[in-house]
C-alpha atoms as a PDB file:
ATOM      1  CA  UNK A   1       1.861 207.187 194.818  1.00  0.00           C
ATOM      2  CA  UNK A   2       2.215 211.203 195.842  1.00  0.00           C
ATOM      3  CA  UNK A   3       4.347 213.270 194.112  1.00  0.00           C
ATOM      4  CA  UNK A   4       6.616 213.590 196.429  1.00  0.00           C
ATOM      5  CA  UNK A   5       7.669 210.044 197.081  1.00  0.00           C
ATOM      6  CA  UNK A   6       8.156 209.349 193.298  1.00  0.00           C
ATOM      7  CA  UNK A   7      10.451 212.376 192.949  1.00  0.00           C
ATOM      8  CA  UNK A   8      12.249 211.481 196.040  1.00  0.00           C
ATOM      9  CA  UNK A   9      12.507 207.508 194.724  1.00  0.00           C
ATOM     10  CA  UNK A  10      13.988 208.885 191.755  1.00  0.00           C
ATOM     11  CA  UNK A  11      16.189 210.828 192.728  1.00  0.00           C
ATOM     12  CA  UNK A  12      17.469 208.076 195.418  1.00  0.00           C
ATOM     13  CA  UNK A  13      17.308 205.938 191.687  1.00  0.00           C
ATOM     14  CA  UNK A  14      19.899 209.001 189.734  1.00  0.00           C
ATOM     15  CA  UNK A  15      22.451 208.700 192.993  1.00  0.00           C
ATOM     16  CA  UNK A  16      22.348 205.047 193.040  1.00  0.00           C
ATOM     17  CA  UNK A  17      23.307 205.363 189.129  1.00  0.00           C
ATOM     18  CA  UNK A  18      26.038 207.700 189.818  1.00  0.00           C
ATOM     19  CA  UNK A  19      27.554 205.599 192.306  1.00  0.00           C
ATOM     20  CA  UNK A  20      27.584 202.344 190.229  1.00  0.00           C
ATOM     21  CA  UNK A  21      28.722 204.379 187.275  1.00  0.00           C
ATOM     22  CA  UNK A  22      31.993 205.510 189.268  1.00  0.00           C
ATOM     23  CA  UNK A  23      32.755 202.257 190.534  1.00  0.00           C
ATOM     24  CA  UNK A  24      32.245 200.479 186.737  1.00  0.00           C
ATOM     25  CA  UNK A  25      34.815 203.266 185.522  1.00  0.00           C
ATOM     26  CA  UNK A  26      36.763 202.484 188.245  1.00  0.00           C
ATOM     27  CA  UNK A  27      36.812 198.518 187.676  1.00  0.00           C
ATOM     28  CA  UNK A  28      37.605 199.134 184.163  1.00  0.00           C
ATOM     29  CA  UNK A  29      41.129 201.539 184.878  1.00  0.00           C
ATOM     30  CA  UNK A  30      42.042 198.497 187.465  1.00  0.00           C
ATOM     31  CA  UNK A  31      41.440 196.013 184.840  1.00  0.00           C
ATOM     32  CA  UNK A  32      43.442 198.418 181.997  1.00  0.00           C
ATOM     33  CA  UNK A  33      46.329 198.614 184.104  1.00  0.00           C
ATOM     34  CA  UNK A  34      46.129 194.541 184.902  1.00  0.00           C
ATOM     35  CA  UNK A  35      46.349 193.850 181.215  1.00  0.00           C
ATOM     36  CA  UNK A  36      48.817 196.764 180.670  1.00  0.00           C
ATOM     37  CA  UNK A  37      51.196 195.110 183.038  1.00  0.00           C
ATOM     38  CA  UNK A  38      50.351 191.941 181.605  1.00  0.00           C
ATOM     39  CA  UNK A  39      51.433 192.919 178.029  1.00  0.00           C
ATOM     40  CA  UNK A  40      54.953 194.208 179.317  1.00  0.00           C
ATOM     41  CA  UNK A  41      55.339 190.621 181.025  1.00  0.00           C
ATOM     42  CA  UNK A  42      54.438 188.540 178.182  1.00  0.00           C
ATOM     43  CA  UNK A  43      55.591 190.901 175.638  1.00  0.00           C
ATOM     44  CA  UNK A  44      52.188 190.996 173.762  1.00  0.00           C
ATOM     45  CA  UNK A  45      52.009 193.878 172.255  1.00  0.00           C
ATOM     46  CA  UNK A  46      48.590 192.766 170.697  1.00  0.00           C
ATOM     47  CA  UNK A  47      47.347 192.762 173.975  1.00  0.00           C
ATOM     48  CA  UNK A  48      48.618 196.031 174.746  1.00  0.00           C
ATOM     49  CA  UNK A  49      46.766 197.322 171.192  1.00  0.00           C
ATOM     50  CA  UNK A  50      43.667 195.906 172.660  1.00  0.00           C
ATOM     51  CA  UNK A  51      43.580 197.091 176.107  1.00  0.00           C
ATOM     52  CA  UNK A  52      44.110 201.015 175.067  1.00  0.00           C
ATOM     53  CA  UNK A  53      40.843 200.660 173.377  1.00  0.00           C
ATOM     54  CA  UNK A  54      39.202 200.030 176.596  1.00  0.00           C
ATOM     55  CA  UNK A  55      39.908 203.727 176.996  1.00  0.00           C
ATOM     56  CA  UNK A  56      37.208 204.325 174.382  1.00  0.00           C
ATOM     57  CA  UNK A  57      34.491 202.753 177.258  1.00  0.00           C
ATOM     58  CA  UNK A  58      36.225 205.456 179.966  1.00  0.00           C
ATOM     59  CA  UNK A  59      35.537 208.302 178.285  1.00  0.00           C
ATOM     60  CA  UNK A  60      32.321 207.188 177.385  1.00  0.00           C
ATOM     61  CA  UNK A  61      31.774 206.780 180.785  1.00  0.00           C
ATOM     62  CA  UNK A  62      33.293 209.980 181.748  1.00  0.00           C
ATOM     63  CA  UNK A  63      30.349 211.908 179.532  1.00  0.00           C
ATOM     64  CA  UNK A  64      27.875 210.436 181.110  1.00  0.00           C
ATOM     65  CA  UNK A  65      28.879 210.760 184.762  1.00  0.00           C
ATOM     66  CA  UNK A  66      29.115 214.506 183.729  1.00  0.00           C
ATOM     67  CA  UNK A  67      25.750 214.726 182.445  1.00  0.00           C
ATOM     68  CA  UNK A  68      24.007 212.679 185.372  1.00  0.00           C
ATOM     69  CA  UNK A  69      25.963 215.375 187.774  1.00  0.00           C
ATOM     70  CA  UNK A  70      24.615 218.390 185.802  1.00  0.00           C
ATOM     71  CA  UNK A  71      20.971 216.842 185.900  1.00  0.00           C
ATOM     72  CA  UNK A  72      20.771 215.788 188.911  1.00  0.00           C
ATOM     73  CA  UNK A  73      22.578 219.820 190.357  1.00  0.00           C
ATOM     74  CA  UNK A  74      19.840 221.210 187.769  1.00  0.00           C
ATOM     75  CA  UNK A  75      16.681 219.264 188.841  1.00  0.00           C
ATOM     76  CA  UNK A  76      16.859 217.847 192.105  1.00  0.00           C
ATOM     77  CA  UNK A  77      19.273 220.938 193.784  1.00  0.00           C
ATOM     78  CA  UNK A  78      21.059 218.759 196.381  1.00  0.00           C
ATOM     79  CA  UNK A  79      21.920 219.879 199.868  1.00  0.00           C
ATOM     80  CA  UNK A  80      23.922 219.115 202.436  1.00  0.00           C
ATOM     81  CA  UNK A  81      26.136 215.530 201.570  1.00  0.00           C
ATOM     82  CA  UNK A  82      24.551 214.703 198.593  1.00  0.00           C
ATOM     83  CA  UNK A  83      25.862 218.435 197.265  1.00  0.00           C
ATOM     84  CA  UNK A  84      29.297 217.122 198.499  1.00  0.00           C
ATOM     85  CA  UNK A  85      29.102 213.761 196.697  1.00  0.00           C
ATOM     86  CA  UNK A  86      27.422 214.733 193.337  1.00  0.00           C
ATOM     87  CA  UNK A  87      30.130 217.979 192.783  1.00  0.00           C
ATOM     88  CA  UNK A  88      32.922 215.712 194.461  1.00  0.00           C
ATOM     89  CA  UNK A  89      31.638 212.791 191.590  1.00  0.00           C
ATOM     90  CA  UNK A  90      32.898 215.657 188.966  1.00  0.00           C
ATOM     91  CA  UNK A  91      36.177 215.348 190.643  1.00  0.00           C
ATOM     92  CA  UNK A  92      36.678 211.917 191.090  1.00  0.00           C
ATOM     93  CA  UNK A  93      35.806 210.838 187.049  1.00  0.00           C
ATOM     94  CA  UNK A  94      38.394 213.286 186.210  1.00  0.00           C
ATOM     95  CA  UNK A  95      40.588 211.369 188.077  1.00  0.00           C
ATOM     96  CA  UNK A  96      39.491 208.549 186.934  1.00  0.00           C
ATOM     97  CA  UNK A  97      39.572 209.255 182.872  1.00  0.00           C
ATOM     98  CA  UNK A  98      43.363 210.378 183.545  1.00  0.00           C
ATOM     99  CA  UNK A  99      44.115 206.906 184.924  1.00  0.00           C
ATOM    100  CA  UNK A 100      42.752 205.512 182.057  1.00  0.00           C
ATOM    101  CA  UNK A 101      44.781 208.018 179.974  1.00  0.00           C
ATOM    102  CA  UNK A 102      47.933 207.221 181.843  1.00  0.00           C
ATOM    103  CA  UNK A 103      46.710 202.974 181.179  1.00  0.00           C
ATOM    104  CA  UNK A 104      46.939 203.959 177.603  1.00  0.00           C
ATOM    105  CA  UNK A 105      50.643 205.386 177.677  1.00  0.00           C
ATOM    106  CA  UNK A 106      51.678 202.280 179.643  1.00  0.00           C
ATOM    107  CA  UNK A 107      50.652 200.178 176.199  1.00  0.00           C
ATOM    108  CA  UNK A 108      52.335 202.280 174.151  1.00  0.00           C
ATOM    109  CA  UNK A 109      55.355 202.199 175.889  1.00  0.00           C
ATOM    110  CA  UNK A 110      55.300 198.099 176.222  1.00  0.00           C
ATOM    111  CA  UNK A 111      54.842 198.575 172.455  1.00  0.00           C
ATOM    112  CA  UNK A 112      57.867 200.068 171.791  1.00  0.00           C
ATOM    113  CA  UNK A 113      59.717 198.271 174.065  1.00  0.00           C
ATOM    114  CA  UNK A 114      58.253 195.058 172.303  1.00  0.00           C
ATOM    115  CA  UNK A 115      60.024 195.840 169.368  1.00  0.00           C
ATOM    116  CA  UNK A 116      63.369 196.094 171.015  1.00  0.00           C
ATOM    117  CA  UNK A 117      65.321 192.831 172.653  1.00  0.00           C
ATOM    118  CA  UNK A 118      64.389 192.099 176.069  1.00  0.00           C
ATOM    119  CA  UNK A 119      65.698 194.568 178.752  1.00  0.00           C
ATOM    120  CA  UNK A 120      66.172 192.555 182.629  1.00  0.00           C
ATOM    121  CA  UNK A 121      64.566 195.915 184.618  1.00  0.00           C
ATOM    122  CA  UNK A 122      61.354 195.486 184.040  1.00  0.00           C
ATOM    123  CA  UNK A 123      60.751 193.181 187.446  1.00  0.00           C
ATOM    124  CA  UNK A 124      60.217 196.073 189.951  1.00  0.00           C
ATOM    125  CA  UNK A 125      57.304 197.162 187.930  1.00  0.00           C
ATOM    126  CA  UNK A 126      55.570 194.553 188.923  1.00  0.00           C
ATOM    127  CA  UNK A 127      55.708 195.097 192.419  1.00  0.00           C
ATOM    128  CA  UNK A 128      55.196 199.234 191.505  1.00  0.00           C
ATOM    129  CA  UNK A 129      52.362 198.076 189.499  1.00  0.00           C
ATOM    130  CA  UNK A 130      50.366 196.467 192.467  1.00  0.00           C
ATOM    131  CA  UNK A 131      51.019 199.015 194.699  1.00  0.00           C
ATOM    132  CA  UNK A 132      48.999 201.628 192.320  1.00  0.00           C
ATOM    133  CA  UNK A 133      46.304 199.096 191.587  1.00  0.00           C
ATOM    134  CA  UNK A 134      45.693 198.215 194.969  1.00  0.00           C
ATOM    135  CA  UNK A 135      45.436 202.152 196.632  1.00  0.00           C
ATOM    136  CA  UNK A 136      42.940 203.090 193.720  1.00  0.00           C
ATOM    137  CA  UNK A 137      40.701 200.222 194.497  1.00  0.00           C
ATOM    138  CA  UNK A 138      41.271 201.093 198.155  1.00  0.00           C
ATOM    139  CA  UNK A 139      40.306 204.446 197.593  1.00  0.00           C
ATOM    140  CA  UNK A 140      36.645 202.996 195.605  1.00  0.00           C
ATOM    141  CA  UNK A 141      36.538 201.004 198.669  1.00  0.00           C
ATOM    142  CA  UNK A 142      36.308 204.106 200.649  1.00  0.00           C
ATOM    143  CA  UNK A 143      34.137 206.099 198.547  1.00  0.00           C
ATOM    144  CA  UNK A 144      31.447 203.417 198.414  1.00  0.00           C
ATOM    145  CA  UNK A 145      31.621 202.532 202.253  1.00  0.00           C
ATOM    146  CA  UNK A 146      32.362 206.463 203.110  1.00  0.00           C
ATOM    147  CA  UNK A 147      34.976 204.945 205.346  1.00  0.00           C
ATOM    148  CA  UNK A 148      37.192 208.045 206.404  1.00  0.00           C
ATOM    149  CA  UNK A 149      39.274 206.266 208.575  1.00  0.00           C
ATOM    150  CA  UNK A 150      40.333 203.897 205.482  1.00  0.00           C
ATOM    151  CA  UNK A 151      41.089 206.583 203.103  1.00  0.00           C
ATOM    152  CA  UNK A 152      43.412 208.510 206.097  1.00  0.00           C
ATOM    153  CA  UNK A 153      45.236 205.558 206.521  1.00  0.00           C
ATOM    154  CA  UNK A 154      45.732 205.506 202.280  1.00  0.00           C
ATOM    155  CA  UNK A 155      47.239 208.758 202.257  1.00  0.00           C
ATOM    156  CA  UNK A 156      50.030 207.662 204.161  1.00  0.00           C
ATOM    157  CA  UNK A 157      50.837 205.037 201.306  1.00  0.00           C
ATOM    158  CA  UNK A 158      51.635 207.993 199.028  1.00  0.00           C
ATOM    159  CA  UNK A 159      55.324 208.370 199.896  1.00  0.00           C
ATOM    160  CA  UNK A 160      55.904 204.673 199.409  1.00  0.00           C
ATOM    161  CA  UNK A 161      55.175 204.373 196.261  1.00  0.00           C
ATOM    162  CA  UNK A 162      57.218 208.084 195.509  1.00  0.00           C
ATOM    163  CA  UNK A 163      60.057 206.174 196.848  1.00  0.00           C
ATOM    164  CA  UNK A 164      59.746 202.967 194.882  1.00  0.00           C
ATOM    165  CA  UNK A 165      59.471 205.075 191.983  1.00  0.00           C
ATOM    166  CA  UNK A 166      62.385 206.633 192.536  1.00  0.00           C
ATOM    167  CA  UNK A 167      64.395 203.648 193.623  1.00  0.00           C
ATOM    168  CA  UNK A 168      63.372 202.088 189.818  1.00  0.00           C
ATOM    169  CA  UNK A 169      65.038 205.793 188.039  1.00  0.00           C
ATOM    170  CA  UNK A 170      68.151 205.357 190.527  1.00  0.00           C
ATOM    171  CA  UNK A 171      68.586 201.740 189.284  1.00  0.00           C
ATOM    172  CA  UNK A 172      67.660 202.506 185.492  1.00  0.00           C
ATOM    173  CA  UNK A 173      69.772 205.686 185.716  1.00  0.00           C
ATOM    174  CA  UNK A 174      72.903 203.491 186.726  1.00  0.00           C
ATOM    175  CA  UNK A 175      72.049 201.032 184.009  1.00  0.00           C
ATOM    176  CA  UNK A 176      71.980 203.599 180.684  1.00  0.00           C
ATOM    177  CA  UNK A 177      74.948 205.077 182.932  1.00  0.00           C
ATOM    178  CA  UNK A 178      76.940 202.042 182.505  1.00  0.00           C
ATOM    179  CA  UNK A 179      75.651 200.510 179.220  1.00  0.00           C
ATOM    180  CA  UNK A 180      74.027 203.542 176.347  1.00  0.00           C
ATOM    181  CA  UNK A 181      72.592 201.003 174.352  1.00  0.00           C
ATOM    182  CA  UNK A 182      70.092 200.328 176.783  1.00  0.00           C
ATOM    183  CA  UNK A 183      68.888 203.665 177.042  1.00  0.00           C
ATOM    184  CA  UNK A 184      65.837 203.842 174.392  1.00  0.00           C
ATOM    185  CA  UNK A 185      64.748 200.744 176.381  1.00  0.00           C
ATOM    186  CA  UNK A 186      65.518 202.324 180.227  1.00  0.00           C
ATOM    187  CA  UNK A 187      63.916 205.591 179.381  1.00  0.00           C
ATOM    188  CA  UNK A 188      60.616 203.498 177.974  1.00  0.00           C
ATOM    189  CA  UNK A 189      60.550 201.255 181.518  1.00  0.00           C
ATOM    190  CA  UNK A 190      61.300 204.928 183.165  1.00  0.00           C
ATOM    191  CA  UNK A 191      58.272 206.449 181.447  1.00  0.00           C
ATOM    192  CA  UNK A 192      55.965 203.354 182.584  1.00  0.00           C
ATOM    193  CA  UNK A 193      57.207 203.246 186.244  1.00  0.00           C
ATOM    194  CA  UNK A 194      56.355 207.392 186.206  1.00  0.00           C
ATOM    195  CA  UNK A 195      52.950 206.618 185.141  1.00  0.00           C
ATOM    196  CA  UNK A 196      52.387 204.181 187.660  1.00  0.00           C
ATOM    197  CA  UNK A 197      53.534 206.684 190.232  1.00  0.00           C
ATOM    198  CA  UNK A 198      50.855 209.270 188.645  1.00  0.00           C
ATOM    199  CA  UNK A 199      48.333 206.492 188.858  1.00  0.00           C
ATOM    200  CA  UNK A 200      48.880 206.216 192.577  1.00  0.00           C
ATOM    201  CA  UNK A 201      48.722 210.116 193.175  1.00  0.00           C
ATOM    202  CA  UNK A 202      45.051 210.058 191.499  1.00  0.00           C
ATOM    203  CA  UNK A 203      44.350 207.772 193.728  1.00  0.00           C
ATOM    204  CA  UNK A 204      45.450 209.690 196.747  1.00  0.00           C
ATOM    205  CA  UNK A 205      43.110 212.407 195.312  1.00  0.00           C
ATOM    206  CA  UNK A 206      40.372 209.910 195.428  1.00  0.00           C
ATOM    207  CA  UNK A 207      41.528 209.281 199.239  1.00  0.00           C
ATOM    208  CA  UNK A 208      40.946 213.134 200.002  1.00  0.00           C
ATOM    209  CA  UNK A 209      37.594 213.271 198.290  1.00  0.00           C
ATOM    210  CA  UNK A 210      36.367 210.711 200.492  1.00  0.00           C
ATOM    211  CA  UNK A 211      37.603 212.487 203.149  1.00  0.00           C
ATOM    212  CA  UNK A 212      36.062 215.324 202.463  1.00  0.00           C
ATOM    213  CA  UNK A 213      32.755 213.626 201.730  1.00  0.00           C
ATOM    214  CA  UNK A 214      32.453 212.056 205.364  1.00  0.00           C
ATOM    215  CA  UNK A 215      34.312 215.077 207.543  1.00  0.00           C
ATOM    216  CA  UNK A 216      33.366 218.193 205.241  1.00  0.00           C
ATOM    217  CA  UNK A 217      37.116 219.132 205.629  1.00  0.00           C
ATOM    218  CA  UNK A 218      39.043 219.832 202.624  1.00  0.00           C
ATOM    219  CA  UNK A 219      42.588 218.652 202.748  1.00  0.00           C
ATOM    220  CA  UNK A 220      44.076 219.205 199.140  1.00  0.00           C
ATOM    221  CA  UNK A 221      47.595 220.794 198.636  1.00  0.00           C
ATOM    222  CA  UNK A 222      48.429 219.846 202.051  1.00  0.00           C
ATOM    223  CA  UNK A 223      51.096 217.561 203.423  1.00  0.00           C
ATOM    224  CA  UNK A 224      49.686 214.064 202.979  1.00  0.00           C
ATOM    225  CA  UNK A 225      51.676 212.827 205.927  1.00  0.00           C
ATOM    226  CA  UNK A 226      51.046 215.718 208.339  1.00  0.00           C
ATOM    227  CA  UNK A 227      47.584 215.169 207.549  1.00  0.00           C
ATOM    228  CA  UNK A 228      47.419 211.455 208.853  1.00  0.00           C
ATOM    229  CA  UNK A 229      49.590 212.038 211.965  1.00  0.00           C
ATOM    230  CA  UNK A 230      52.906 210.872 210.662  1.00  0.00           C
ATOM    231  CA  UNK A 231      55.983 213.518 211.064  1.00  0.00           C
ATOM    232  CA  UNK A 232      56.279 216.109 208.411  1.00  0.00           C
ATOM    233  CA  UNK A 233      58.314 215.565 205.634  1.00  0.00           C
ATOM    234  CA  UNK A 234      61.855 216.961 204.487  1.00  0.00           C
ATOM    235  CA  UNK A 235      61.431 220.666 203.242  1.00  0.00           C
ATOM    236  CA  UNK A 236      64.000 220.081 200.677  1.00  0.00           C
ATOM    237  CA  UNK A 237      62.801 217.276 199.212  1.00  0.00           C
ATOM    238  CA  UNK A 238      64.433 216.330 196.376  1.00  0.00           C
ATOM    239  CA  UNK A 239      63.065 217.131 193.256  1.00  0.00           C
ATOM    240  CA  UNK A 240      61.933 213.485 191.307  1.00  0.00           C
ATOM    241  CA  UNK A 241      63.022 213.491 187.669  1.00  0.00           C
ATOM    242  CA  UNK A 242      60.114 213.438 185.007  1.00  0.00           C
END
């Protein structure tokens, strides 16, 4: 076989790795944050101890995404869209990891609230919960099919879930309001439905990526809603509690 066609087989071989890599990591943060939510339903906190060691596997993961990019930007010197995807691939296993970081804060919070008697706000989670899982496997979706027009139509998802995330602090707000003894257990379901929301902004970074991969055009720090044709938001937003 020439030279050349082994070199190019191998490097289509390091690209194909780099993909399958991103979507593994990004099977296991869907599957953390499955068995995350599962934990706070059933109250298991063993579960919960189990699944943040799956963040052990992420960051594994994570280090060797990094050193596949680096090899591959060192010996093969990409062009054109395979320069966009293997420095975009830095960006999107960052995103990644931190989903995985926010999975492990999620089980640490159902522990604590596992040690405490049963608090009835917990059931809009759920729904919360779905939402993020679903737009960060939408956005892998896009990624591996390159589908722009899917990841445009993500970003407009984005102040949905702000909003449910927002309705759950209104409603847990009015609860420690009414009743302090529920507030170590409201601030705990507070802190989970916040990382949920984070979960779903990592996604939407995902979304971008993609879009950037397919059009060239970078479309960070913009307004995700201008962006994908819907009308601008409110300039004085109001500012969501942390």
């Amino acid at each position: 076989m020439p030279q050349g066609q082994h070199t190019s087989r191998v490097y289509e071989n390091e690209l194909r790795t780099l993909r399958d890599r991103l979507l593994l990591m990004g099977s296991l943060v869907e599957e953390m944050i499955g068995k995350a939510m599962q934990a706070l339903a059933t109250r298991d906190t063993a579960l919960a101890r189990s699944t943040m060691k799956m963040d052990r596997r992420i960051n594994r993961l994570e280090c060797e995404i990094d050193d596949l990019c680096m090899r591959i930007l060192a010996m093969r010197q990409p062009v054109a869209s395979d320069l966009r995807f293997v420095t975009k691939a830095l960006k999107i296993v960052t995103d990644l990891e931190r989903i995985g970081d926010l999975g492990v804060n999620i089980c640490d919070r159902v522990a604590e609230l596992n040690e405490e008697p049963p608090l009835d706000a917990t059931f809009d989670l759920v729904a919360l919960a779905d939402e993020a899982t679903l737009v960060v496997h939408e956005a892998l979706d896009a990624l591996v099919e390159r589908d722009v027009d899917r990841a445009t139509e993500l970003l407009t998802r984005d102040e949905a879930i702000d909003e449910h995330y927002s309705e759950i602090w209104k409603r847990l707000l009015e609860l420690m309001t009414s009743d302090p003894t529920t507030i170590y257990r409201a601030t705990r379901i507070q802190s989970i439905a916040k990382y949920l929301e984070r979960i779903g902004d990592h996604a939407m970074n995902i979304a971008e990526t993609v879009v950037f991969l397919v059009t060239g055009k970078d479309i960070r720090h913009r307004n995700r809603r201008y962006e994908t044709g819907a009308p601008p938001a409110n300039d004085g937003a109001e500012v969501k509690p942390d």
